[in-house]
N, C-alpha and C. Protein backbone atom coordinates (compact mmCIF):
# COMPACT_ATOMS: atom_id res chain seq x y z
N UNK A 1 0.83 -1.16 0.00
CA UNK A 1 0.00 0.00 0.00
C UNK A 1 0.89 1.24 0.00
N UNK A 2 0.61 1.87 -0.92
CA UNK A 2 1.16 3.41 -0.78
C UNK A 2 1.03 4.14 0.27
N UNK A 3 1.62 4.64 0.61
CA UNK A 3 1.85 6.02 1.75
C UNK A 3 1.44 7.23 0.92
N UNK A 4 0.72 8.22 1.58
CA UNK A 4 0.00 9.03 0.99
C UNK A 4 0.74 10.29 1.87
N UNK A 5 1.27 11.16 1.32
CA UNK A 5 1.97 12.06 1.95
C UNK A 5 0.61 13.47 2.66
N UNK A 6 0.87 13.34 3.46
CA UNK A 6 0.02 14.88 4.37
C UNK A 6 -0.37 16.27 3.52
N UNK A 7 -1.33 16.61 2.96
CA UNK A 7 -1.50 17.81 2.39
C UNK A 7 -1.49 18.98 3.72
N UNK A 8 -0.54 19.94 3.63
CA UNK A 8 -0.65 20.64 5.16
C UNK A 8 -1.90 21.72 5.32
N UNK A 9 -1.66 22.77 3.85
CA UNK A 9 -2.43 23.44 3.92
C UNK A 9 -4.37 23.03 4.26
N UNK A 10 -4.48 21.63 4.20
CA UNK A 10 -5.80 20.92 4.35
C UNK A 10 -5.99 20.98 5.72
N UNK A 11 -5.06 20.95 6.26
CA UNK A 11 -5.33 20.52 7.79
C UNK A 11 -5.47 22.31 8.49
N UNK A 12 -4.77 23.33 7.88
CA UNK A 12 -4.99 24.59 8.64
C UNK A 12 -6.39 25.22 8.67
N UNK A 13 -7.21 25.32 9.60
CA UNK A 13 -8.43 26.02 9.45
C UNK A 13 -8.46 27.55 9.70
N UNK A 14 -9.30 28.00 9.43
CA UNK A 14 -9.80 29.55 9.31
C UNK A 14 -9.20 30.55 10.01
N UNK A 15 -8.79 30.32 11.17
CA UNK A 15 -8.39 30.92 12.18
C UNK A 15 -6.92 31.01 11.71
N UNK A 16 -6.04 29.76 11.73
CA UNK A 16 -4.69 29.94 11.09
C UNK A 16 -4.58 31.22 9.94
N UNK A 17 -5.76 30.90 9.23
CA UNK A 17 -4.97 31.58 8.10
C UNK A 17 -5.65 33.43 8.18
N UNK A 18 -6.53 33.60 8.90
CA UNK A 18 -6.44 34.80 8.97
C UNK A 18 -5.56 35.49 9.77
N UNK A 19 -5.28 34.46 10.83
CA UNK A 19 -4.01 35.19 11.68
C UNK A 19 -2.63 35.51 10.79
N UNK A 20 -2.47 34.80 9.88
CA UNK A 20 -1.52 34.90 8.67
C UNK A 20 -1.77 36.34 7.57
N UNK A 21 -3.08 36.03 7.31
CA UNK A 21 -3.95 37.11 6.49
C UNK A 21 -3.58 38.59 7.82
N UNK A 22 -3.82 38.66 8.75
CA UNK A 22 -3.74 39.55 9.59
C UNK A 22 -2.38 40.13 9.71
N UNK A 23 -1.24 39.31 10.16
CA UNK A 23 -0.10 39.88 10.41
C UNK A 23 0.79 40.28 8.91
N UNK A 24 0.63 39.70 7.96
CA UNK A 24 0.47 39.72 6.89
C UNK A 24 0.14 41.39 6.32
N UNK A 25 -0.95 41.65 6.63
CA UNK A 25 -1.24 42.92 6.36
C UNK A 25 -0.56 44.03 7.30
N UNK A 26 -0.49 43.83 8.51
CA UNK A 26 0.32 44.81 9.43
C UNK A 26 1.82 45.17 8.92
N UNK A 27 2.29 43.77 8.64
CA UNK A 27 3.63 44.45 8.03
C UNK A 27 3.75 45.34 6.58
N UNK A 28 2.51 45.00 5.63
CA UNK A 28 2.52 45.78 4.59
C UNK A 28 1.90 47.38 5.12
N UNK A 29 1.02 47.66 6.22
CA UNK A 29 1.21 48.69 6.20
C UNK A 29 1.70 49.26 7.36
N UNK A 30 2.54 48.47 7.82
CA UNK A 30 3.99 49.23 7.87
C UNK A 30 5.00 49.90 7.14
N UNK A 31 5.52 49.01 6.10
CA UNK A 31 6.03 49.33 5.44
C UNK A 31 5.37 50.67 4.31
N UNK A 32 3.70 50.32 4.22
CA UNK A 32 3.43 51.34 3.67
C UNK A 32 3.42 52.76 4.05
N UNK A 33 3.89 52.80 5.46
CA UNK A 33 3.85 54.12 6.32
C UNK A 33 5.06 54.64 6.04
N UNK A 34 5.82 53.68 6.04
CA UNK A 34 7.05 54.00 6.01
C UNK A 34 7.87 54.69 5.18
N UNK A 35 7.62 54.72 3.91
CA UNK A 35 7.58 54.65 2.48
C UNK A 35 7.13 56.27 3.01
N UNK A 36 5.78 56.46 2.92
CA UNK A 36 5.02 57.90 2.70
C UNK A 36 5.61 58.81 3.70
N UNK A 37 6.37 58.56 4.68
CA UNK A 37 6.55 58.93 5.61
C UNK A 37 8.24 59.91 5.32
N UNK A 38 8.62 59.33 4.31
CA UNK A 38 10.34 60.04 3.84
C UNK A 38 10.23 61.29 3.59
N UNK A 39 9.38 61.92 3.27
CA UNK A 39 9.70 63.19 2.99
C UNK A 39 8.23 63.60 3.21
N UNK A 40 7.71 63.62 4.58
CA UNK A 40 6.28 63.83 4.85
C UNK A 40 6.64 65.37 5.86
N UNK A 41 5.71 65.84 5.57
CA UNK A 41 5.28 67.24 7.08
C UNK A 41 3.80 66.85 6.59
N UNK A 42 2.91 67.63 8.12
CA UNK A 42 2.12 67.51 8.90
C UNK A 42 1.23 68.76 8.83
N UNK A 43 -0.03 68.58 8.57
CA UNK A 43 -0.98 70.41 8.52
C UNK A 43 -1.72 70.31 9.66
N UNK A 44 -1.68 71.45 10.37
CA UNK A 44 -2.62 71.63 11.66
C UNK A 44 -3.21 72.75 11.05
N UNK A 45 -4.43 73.31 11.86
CA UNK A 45 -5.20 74.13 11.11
C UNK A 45 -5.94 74.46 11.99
N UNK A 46 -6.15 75.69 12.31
CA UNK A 46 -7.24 76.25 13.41
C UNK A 46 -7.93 77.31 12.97
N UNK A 47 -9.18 77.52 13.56
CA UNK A 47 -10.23 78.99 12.63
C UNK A 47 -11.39 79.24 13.63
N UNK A 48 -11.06 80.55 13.46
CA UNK A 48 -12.21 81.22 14.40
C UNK A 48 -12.76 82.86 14.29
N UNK A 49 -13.47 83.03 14.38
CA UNK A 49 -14.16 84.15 13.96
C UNK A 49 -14.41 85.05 15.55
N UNK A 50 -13.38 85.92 15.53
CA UNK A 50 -13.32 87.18 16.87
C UNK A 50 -13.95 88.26 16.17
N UNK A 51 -14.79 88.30 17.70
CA UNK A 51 -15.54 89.92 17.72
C UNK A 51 -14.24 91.46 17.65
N UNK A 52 -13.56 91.33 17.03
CA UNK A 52 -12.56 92.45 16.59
C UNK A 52 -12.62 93.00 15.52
N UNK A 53 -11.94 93.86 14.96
CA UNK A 53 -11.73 94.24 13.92
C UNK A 53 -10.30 93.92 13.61
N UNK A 54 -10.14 93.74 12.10
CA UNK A 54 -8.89 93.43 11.88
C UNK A 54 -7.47 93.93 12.39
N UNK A 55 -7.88 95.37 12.40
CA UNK A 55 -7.05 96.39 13.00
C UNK A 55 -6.48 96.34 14.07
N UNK A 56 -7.13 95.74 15.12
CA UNK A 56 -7.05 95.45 16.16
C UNK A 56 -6.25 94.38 16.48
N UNK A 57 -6.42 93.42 16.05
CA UNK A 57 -5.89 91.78 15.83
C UNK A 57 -4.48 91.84 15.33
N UNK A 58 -4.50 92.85 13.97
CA UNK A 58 -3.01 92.64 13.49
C UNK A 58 -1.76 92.85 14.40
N UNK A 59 -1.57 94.36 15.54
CA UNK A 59 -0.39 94.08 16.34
C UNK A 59 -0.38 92.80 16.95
N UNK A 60 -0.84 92.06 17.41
CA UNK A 60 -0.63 90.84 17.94
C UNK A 60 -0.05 89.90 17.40
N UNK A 61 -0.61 90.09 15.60
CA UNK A 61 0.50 88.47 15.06
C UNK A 61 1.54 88.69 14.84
N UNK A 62 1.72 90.07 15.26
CA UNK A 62 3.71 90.13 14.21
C UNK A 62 4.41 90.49 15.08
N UNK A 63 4.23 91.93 15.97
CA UNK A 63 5.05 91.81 16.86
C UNK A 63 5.38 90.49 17.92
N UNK A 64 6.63 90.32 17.91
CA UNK A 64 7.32 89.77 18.62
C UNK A 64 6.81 89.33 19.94
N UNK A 65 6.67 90.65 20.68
CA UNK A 65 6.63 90.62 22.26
C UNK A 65 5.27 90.52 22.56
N UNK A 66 4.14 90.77 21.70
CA UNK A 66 2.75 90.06 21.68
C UNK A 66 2.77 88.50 21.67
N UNK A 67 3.49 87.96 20.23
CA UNK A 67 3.20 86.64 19.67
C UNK A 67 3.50 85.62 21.41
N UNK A 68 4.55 86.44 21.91
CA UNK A 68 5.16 85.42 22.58
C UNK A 68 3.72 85.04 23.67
N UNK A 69 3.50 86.31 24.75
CA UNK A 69 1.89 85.94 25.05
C UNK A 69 1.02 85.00 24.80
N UNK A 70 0.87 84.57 23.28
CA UNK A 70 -0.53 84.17 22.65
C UNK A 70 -0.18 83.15 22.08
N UNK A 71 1.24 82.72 21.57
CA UNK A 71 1.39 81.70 20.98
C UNK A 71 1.43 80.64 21.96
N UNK A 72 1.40 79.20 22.32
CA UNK A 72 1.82 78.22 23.11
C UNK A 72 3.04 77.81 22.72
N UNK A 73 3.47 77.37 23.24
CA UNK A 73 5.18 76.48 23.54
C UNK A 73 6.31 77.59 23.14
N UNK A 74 6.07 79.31 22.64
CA UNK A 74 6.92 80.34 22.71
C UNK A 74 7.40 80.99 23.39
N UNK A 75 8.60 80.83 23.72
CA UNK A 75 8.41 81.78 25.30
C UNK A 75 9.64 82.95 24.88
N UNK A 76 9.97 83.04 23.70
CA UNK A 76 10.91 84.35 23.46
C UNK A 76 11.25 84.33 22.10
N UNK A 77 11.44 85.59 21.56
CA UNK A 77 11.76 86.18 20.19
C UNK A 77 12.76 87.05 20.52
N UNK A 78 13.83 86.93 19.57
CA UNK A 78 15.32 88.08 19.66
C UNK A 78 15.45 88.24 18.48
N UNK A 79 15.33 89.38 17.37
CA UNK A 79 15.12 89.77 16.33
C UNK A 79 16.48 89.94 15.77
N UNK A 80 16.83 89.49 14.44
CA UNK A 80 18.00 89.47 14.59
C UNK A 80 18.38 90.55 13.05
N UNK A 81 17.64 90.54 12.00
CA UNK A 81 17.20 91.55 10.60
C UNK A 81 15.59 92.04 10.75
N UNK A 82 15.33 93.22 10.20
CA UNK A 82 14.47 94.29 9.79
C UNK A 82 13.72 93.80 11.29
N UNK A 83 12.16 94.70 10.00
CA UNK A 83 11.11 94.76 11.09
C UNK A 83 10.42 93.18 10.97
N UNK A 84 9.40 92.93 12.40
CA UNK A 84 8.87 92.10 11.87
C UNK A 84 7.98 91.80 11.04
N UNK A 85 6.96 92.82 10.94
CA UNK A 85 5.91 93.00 9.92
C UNK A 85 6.47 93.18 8.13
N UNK A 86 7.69 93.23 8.03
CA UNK A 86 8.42 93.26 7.01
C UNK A 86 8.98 91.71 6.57
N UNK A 87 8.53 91.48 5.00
CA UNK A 87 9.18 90.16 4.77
C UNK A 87 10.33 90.14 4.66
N UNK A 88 11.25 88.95 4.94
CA UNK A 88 12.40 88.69 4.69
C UNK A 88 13.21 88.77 5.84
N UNK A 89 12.62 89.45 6.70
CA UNK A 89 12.93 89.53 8.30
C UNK A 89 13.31 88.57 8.92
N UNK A 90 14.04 88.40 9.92
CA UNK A 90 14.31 87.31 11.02
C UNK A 90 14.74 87.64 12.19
N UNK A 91 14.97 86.12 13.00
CA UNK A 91 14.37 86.49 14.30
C UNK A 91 15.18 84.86 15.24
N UNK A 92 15.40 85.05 16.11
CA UNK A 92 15.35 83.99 17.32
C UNK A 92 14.33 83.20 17.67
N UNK A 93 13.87 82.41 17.59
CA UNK A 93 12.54 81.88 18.84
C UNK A 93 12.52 80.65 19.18
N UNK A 94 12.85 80.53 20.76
CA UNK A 94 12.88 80.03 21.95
C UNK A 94 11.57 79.08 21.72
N UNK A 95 11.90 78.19 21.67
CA UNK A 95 10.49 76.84 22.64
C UNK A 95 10.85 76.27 23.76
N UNK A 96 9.36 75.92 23.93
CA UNK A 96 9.34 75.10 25.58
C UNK A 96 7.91 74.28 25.37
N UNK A 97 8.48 72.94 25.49
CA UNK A 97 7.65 72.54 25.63
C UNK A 97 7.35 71.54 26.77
N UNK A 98 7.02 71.33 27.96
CA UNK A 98 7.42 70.42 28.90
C UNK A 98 8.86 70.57 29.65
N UNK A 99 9.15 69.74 29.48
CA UNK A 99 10.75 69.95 29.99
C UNK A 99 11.57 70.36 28.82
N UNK A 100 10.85 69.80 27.65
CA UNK A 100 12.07 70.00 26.58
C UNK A 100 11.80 71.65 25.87
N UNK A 101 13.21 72.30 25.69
CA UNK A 101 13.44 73.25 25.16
C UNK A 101 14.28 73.00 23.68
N UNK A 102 14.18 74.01 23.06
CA UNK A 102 14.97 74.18 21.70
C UNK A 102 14.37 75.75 20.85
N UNK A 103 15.72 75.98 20.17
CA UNK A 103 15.23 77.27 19.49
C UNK A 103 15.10 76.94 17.91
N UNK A 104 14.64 78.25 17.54
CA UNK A 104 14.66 77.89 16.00
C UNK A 104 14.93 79.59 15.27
N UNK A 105 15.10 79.36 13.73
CA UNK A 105 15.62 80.86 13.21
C UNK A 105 14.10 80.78 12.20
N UNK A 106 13.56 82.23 12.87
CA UNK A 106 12.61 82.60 11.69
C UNK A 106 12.23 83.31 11.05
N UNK A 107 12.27 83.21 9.62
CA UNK A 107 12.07 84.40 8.90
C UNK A 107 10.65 84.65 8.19
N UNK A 108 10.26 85.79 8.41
CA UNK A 108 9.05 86.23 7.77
C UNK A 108 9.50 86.53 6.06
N UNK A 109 8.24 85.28 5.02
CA UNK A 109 8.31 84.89 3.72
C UNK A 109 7.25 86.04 3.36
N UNK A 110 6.41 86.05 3.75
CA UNK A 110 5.45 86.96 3.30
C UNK A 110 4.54 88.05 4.26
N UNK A 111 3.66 88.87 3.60
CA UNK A 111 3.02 89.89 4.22
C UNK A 111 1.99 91.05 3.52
N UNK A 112 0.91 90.96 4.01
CA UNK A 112 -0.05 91.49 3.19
C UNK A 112 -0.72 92.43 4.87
N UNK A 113 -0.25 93.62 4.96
CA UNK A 113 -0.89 94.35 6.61
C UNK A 113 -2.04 94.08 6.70
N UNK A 114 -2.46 93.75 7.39
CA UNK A 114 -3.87 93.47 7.87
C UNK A 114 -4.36 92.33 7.65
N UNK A 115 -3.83 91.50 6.81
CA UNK A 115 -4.55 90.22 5.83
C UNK A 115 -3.54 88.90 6.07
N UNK A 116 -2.11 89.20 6.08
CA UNK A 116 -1.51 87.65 5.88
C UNK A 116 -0.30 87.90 6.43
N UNK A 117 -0.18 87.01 7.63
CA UNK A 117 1.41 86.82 8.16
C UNK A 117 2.09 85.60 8.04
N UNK A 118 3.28 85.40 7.12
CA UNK A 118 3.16 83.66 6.85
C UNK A 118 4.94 83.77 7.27
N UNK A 119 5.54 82.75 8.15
CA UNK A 119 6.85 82.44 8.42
C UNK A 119 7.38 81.43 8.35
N UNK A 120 8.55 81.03 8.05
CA UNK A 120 9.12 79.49 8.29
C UNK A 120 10.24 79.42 9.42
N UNK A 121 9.70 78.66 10.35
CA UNK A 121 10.86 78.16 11.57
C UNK A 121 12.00 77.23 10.97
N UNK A 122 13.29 77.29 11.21
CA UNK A 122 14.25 75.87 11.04
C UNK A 122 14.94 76.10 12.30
N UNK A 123 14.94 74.85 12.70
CA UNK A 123 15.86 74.61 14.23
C UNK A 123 16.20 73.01 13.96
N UNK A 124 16.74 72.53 14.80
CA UNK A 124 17.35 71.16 14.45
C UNK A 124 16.55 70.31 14.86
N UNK A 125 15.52 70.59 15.13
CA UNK A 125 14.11 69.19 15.32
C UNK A 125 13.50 69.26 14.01
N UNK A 126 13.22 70.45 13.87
CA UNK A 126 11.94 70.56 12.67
C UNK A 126 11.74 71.72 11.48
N UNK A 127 11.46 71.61 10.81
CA UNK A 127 10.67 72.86 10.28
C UNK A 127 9.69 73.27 9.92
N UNK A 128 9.03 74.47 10.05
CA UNK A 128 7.54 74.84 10.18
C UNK A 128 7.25 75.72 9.59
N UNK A 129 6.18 75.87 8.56
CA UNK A 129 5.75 76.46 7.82
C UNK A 129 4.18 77.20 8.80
N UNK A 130 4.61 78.54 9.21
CA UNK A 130 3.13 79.20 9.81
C UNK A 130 2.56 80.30 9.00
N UNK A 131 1.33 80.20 9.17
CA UNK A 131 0.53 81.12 8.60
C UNK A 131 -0.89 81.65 9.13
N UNK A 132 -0.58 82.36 9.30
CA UNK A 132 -2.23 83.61 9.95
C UNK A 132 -2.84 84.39 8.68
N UNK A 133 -3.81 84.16 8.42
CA UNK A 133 -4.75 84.79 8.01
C UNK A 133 -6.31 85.77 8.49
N UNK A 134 -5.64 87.35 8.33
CA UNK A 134 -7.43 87.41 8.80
C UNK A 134 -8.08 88.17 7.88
N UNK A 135 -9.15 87.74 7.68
CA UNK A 135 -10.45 88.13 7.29
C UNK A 135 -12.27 88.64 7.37
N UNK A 136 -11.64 89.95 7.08
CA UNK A 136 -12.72 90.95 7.82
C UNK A 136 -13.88 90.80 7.63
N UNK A 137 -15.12 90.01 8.62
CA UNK A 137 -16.29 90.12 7.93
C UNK A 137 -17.03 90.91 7.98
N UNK A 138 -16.65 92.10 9.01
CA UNK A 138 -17.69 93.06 9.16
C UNK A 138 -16.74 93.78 9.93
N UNK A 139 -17.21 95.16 10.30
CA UNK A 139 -16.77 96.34 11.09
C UNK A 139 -15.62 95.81 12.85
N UNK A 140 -16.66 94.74 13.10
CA UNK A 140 -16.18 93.86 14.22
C UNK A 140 -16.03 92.90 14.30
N UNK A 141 -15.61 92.18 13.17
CA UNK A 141 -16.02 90.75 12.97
C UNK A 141 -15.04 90.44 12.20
N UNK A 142 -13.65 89.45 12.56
CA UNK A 142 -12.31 89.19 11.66
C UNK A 142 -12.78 87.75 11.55
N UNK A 143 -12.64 86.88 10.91
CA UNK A 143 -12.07 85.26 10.89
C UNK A 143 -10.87 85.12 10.61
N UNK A 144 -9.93 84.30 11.59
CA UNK A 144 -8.95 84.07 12.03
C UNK A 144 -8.36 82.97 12.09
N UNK A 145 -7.25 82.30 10.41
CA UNK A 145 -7.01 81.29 10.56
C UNK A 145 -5.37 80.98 10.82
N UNK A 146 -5.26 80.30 11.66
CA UNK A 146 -3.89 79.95 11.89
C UNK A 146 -3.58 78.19 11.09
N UNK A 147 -2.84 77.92 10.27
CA UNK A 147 -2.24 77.05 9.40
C UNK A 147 -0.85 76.80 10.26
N UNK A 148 -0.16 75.62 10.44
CA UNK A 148 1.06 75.25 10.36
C UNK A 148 1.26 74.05 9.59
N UNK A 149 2.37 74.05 9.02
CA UNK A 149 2.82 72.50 8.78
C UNK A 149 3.86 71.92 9.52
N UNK A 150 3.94 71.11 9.87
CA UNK A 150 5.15 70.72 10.31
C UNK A 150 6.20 69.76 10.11
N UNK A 151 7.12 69.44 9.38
CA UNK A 151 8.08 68.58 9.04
C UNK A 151 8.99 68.13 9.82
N UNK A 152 9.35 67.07 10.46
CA UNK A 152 10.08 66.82 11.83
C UNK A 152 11.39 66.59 10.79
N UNK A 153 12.76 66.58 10.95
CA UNK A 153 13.88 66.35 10.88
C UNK A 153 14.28 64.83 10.47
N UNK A 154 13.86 64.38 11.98
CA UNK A 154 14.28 62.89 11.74
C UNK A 154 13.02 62.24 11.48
N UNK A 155 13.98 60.97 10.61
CA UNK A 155 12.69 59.89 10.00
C UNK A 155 11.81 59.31 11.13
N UNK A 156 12.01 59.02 12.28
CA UNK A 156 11.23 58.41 13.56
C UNK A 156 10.37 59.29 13.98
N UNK A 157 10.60 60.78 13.70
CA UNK A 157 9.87 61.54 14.21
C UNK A 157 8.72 61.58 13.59
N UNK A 158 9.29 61.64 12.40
CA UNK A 158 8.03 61.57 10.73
C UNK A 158 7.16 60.40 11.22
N UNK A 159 7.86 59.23 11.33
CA UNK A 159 7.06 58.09 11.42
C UNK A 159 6.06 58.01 12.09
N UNK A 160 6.44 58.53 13.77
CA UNK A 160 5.03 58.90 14.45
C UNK A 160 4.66 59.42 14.57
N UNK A 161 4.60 60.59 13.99
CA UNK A 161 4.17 62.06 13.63
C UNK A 161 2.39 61.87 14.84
N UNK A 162 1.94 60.51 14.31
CA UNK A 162 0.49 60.78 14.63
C UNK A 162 0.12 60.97 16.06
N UNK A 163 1.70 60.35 16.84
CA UNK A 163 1.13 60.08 18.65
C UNK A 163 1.33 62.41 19.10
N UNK A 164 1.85 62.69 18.12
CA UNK A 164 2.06 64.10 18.50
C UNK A 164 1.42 65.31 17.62
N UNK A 165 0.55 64.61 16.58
CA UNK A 165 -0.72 65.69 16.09
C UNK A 165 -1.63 66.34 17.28
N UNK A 166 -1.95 65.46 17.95
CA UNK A 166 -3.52 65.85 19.07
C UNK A 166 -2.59 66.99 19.83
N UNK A 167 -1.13 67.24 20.32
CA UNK A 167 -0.44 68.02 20.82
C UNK A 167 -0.21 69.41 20.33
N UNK A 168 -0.14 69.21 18.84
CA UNK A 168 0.24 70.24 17.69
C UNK A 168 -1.28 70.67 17.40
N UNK A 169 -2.04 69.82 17.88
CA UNK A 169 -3.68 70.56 17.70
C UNK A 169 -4.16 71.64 18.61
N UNK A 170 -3.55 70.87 20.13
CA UNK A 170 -3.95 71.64 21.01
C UNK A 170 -3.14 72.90 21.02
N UNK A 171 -1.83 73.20 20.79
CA UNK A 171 -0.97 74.15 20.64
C UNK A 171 -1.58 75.05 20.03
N UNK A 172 -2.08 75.36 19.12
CA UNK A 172 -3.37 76.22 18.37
C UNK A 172 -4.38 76.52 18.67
N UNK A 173 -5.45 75.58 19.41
CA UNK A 173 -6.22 75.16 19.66
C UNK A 173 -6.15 76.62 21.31
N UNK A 174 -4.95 76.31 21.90
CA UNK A 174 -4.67 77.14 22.80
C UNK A 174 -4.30 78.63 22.76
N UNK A 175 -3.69 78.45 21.44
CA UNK A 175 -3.04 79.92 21.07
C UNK A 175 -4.27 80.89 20.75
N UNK A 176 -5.05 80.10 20.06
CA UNK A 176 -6.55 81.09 19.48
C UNK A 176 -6.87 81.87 21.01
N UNK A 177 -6.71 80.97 22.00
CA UNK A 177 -7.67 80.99 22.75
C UNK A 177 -7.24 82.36 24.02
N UNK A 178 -5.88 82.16 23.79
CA UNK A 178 -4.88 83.30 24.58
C UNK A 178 -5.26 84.20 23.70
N UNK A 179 -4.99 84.35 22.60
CA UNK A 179 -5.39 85.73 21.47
C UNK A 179 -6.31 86.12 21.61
N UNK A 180 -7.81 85.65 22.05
CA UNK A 180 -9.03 86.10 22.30
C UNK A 180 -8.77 86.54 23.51
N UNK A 181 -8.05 86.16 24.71
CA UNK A 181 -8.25 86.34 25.57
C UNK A 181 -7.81 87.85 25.82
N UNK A 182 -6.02 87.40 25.57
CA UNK A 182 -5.77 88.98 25.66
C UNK A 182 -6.18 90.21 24.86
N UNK A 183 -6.55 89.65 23.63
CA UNK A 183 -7.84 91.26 23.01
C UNK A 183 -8.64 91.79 23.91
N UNK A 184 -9.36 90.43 24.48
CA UNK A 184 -10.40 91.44 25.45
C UNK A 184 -10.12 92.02 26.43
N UNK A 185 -8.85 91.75 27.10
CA UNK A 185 -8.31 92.51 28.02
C UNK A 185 -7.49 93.49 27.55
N UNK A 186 -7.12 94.01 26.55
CA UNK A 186 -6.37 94.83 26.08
C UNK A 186 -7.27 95.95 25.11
N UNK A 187 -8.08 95.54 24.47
CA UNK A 187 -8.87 96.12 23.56
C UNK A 187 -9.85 96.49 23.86
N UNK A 188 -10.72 95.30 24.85
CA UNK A 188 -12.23 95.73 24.73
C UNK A 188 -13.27 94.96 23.81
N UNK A 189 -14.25 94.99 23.64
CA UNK A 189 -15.11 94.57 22.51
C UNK A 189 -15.14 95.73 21.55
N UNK A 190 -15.25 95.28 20.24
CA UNK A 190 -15.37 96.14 19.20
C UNK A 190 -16.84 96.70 19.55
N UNK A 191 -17.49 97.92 19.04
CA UNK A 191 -18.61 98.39 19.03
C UNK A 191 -19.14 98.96 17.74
């Protein structure tokens, strides 16, 4: 009598092979993260509509010794060319975030008074593309968007970019919220 050799794959049931099917897929998108991840930055995006007038709002995004106030994780600007409301300008600025500190050099790319303040940070973690926009809807009434991108340096950083979005959300998320705050203590309500 012949010996009939074992078919293996016959004997694995359902469970085997999705656990196969399963890990299977984890490593492809791994690797698929990985891949998109080489030359990736990050958009945060915040918007809100203050009872101000534009007029009002604008000393706050450019000067220096305002931003520091209103922005989160800024705790100093040292100007180093022109003005700041002037493109091409640059500047020092100090972070803090937690325990960890680091600075970065930034220069103001663009500028439209009243309408558009856009800068790029480089420091040796990251670089950041910011941008404020406001837009007047009425006599007292600006909408107020703050844009960043953010590009981390190193590839690990890129990679988990995602455990430190909800952080880079709230950083904005907070800054709006200081900017409203100190208008009304500084300004008043528009009338």
């Amino acid at each position: 009598m012949a010996r009939q050799v074992k078919d293996r794959f016959r004997d694995w049931n359902l469970l085997h092979k999705s656990v196969v099917a399963l890990i299977a897929a984890f490593f492809v998108s791994v690797a698929y993260r990985a891949i998109i991840v080489i030359d990736a930055a990050f958009e945060v995006d915040q918007e809100a509509v203050l009872p101000y007038a534009a007029e009002t709002i604008w000393p706050w995004i450019y000067t220096p010794d305002r931003r520091v106030d209103w922005q989160a994780w800024q705790i100093d600007y040292a100007p180093y060319v022109g003005d700041p409301n002037k493109a091409e300008s640059t500047r020092l600025v100090r972070w803090k975030k937690g325990f960890k500190r680091w600075h970065a050099i930034e220069r103001t790319t663009e500028v439209v008074q009243e309408r558009l303040y856009v800068t790029v940070q480089e420091s040796d973690k990251d670089i950041r593309w910011f941008r404020v926009e406001l837009i007047p809807e009425g006599p007292c009434s600006t909408r107020l968007r703050l844009h960043d991108v953010v590009q981390p340096k190193k590839y690990e950083e890129r990679f988990w970019f995602f455990t430190e979005r909800a952080d880079e959300q709230e950083r904005l998320d907070r800054s709006l919220e200081a900017l409203d705050r100190w208008l009304g203590e500084t300004a008043g309500r528009c009338e």
